[in-house]
N, C-alpha and C. Protein backbone atom coordinates (compact mmCIF):
# COMPACT_ATOMS: atom_id res chain seq x y z
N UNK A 1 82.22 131.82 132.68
CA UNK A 1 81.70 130.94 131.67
C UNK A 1 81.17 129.68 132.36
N UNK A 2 80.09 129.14 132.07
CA UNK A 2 79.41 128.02 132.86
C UNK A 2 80.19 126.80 132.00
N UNK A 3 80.37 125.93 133.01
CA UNK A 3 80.43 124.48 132.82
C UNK A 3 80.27 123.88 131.64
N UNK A 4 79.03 123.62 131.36
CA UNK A 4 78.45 123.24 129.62
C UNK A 4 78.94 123.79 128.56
N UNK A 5 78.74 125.68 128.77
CA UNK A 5 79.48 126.04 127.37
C UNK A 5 80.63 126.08 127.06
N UNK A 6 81.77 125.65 128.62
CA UNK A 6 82.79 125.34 128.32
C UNK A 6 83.39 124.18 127.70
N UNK A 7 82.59 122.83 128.13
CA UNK A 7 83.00 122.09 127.67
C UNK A 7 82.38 121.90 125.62
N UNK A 8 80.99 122.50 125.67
CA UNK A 8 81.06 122.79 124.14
C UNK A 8 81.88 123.59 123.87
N UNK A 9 82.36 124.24 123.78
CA UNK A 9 83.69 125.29 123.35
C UNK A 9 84.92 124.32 122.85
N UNK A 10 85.12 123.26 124.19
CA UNK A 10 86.46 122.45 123.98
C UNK A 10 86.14 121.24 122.66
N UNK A 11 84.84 120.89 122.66
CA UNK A 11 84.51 119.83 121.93
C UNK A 11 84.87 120.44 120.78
N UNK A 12 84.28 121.98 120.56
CA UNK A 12 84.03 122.07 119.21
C UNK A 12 85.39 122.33 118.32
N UNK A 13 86.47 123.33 119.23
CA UNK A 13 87.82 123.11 119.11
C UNK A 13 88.56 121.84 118.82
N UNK A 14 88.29 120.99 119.17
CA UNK A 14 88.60 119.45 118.80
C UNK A 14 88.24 119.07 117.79
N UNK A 15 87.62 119.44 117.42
CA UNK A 15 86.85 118.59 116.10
C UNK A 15 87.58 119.17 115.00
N UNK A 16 87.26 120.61 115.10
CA UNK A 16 87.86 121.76 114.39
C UNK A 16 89.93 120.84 114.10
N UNK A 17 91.01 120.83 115.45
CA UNK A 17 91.64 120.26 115.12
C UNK A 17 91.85 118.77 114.15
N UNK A 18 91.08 118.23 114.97
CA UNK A 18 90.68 116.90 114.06
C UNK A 18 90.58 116.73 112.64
N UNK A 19 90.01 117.77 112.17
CA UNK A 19 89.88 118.00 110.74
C UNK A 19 90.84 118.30 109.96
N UNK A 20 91.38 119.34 110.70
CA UNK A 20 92.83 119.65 110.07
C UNK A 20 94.35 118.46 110.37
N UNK A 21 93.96 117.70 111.25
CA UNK A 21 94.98 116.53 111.37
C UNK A 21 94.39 115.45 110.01
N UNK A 22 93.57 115.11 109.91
CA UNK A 22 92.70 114.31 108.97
C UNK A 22 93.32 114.80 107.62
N UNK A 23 92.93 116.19 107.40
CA UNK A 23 93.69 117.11 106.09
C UNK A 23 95.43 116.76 106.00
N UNK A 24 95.97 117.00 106.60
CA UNK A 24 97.45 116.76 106.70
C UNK A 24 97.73 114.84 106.23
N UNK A 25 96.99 114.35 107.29
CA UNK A 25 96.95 112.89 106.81
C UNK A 25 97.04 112.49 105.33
N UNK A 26 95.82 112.82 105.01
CA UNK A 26 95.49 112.79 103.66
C UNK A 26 96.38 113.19 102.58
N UNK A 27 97.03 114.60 102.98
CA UNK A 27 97.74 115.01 101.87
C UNK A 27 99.01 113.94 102.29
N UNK A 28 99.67 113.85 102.87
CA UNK A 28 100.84 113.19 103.55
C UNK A 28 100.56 111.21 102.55
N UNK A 29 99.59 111.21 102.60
CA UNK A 29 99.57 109.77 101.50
C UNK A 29 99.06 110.31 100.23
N UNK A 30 98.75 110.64 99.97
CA UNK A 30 98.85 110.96 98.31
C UNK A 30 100.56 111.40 98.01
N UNK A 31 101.15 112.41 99.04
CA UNK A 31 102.76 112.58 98.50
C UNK A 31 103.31 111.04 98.76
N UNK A 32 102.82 110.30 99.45
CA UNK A 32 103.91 108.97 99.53
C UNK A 32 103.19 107.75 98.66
N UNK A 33 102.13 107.82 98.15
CA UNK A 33 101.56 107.31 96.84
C UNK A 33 102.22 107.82 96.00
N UNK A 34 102.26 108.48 95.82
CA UNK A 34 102.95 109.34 94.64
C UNK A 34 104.69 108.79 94.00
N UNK A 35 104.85 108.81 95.74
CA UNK A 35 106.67 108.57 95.74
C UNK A 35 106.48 106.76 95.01
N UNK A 36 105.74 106.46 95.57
CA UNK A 36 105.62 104.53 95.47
C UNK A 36 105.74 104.87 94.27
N UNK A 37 104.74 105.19 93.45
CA UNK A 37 104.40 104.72 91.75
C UNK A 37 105.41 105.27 91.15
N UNK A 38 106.13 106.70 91.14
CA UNK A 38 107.26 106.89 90.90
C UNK A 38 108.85 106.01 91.46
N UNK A 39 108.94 105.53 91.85
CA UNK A 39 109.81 104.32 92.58
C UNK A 39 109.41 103.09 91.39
N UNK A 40 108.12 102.96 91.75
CA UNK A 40 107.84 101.38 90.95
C UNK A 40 108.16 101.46 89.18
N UNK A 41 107.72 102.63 88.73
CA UNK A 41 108.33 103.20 87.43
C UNK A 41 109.51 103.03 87.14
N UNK A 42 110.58 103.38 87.68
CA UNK A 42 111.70 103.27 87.52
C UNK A 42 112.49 102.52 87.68
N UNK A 43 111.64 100.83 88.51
CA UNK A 43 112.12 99.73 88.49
C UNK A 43 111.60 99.06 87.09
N UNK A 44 113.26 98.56 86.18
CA UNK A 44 113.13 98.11 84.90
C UNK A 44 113.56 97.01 84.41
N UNK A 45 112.85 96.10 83.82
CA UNK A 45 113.81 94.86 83.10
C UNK A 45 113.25 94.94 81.89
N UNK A 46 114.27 94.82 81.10
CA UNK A 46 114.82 94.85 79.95
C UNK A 46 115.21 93.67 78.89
N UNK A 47 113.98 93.31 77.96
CA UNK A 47 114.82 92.15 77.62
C UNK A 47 115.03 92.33 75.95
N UNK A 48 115.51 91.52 75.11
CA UNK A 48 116.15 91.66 73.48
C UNK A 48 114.86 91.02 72.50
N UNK A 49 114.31 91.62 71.93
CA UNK A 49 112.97 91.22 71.39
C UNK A 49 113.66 91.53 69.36
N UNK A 50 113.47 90.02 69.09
CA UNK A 50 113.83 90.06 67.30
C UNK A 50 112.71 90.37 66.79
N UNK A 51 112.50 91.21 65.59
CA UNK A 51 111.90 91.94 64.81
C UNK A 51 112.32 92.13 63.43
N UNK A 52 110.89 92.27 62.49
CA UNK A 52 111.20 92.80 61.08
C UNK A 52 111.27 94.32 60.83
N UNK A 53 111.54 95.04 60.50
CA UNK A 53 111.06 96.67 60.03
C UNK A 53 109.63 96.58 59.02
N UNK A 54 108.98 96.93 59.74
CA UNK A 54 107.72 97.32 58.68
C UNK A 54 107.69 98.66 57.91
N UNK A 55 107.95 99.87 58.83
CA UNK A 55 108.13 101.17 57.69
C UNK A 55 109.32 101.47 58.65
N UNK A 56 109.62 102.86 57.76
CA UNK A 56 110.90 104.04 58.07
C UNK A 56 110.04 105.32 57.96
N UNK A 57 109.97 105.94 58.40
CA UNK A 57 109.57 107.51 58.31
C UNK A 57 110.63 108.49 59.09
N UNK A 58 109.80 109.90 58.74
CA UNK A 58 110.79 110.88 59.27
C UNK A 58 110.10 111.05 60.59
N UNK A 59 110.61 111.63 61.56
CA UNK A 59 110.42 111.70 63.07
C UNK A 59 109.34 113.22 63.27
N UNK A 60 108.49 113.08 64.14
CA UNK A 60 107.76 113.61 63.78
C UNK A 60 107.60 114.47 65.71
N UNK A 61 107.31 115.70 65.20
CA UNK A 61 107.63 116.19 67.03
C UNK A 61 108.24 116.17 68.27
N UNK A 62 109.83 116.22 67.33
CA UNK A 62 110.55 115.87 68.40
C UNK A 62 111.23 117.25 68.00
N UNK A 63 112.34 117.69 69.01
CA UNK A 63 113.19 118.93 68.26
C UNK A 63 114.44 118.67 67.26
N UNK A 64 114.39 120.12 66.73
CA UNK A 64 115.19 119.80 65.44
C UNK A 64 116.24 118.75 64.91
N UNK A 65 117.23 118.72 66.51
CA UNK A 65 118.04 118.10 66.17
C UNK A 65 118.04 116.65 65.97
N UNK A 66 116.65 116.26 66.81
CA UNK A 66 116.56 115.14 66.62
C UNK A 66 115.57 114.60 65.33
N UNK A 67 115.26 115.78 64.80
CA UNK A 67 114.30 115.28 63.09
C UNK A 67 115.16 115.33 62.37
N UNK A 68 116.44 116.31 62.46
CA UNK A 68 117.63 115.77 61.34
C UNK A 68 118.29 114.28 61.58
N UNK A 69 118.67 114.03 62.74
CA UNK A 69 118.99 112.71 63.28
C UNK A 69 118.88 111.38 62.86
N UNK A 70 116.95 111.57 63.17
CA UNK A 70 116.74 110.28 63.80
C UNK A 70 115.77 110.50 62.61
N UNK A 71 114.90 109.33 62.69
CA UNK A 71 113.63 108.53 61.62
C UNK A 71 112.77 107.63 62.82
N UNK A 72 111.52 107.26 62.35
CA UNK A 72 110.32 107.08 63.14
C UNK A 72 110.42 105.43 62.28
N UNK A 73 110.49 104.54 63.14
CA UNK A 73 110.81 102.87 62.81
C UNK A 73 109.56 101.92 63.45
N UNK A 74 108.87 101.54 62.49
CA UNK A 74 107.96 100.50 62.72
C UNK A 74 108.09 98.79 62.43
N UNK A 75 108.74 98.32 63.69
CA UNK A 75 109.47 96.86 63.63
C UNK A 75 108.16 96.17 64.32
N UNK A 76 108.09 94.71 63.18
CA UNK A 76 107.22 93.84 64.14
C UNK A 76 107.90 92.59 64.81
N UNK A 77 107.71 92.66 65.39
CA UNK A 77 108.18 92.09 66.68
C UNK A 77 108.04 90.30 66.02
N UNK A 78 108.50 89.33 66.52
CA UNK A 78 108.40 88.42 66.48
C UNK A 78 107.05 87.21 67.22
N UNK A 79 106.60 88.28 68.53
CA UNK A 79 105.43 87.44 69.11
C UNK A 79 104.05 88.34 67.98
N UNK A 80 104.71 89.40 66.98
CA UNK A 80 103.13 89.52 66.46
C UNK A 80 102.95 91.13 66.82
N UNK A 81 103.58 91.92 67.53
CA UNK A 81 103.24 92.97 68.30
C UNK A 81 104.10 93.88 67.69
N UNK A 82 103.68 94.97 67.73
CA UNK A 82 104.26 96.51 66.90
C UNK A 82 105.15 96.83 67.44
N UNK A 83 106.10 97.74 67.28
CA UNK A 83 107.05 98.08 68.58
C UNK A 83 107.62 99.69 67.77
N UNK A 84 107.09 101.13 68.51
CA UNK A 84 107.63 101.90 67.17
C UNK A 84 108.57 102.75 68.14
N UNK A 85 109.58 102.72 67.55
CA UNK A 85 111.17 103.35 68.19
C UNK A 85 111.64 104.82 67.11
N UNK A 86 112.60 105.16 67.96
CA UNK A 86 113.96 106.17 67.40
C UNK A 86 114.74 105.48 66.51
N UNK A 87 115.38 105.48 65.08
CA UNK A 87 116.61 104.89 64.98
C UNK A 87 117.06 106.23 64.88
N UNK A 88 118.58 106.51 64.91
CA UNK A 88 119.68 107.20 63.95
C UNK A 88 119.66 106.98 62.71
N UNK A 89 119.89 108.22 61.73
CA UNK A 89 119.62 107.74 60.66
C UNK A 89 121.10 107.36 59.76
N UNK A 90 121.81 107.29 60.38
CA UNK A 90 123.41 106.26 60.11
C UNK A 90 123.52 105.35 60.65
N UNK A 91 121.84 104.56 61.21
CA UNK A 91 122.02 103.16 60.97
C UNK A 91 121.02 102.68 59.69
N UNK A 92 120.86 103.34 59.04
CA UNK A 92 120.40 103.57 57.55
C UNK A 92 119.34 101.66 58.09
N UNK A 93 118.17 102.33 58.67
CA UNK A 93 117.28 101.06 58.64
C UNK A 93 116.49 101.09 57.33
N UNK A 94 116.26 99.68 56.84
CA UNK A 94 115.20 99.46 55.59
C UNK A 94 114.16 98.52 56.14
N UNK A 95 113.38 98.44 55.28
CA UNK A 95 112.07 98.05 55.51
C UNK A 95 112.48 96.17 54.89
N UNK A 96 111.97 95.73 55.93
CA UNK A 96 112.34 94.24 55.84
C UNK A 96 113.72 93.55 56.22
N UNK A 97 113.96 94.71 57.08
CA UNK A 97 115.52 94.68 57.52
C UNK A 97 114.98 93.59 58.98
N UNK A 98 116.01 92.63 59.17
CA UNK A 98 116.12 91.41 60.55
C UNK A 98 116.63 92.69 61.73
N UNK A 99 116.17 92.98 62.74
CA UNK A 99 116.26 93.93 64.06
C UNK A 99 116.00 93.04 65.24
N UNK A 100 116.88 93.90 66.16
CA UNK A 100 116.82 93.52 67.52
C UNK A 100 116.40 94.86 68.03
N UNK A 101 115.31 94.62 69.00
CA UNK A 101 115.13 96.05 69.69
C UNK A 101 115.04 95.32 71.27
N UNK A 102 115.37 96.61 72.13
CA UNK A 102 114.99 96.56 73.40
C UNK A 102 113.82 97.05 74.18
N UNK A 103 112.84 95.92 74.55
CA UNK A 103 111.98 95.93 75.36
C UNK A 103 112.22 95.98 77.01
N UNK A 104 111.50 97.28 76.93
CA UNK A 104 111.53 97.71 79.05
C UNK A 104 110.71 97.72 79.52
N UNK A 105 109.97 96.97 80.03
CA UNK A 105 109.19 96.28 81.60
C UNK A 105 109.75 97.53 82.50
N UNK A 106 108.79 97.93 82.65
CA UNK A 106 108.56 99.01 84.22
C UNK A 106 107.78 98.39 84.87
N UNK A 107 108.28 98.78 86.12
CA UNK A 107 107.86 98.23 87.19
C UNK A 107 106.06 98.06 87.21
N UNK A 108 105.72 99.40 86.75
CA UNK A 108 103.78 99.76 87.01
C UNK A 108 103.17 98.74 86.00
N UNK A 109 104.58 98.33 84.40
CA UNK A 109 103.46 97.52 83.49
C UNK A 109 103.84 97.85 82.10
N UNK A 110 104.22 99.55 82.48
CA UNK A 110 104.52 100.13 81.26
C UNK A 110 105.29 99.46 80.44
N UNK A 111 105.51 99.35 78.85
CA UNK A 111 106.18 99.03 78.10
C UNK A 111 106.86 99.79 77.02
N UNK A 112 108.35 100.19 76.81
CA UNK A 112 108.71 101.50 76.09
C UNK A 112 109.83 99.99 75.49
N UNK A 113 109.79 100.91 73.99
CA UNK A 113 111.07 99.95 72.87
C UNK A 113 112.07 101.06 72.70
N UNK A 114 113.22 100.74 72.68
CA UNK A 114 113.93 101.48 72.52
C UNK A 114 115.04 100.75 70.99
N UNK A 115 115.47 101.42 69.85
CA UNK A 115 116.64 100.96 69.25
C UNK A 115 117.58 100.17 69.76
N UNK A 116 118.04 98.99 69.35
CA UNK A 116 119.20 98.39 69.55
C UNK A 116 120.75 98.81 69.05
């Protein structure tokens, strides 16, 4: 094999590797992007937000046990803002009822209310 086409041979093998190190790279940060935003998600603060009940309804696509359960609760919040939760329905909520619900700050931004 002459000189030249050896060393094109080696180049082209290189590159060839190269690509596939590049590929691995790549996937290798999207799995540790991945891990971050899942991490940052699950960092939570939590704070006690007073509210009125605006409606009560029945729960709607959740499983059975939880449509016998629970009821679909639309509390407004005190800064003005909606907040629609789970109650139990043996905490027999009414409409114009004084509530405390819990507001959770995730880490990414997200915001989930949960029943008090």
């Amino acid at each position: 094999m002459r000189d030249e086409t050896r060393r094109r041979l080696n180049r082209q093998l290189f590159v060839e590797r190269l690509k596939w190190i590049a590929a691995g790279v790549g996937v290798l940060g999207c799995v540790a992007a991945g891990l971050w935003v899942t991490g940052l998600d699950a960092n939570v603060e939590t704070r006690h937000v007073a509210g009125v009940v605006e409606a009560v309804g029945p729960l709607v696509g959740a499983k059975s046990i939880a449509i016998e359960e629970g009821l679909a609760v639309d509390v407004k919040l005190a800064d003005g803002r909606m907040a629609h939760v789970m109650a139990l329905k043996k905490t027999d909520p009414k409409v114009g009822d004084r509530v405390e619900v819990a507001e959770h700050i995730h880490g990414t931004g997200r915001v989930t209310f949960t029943w008090k």
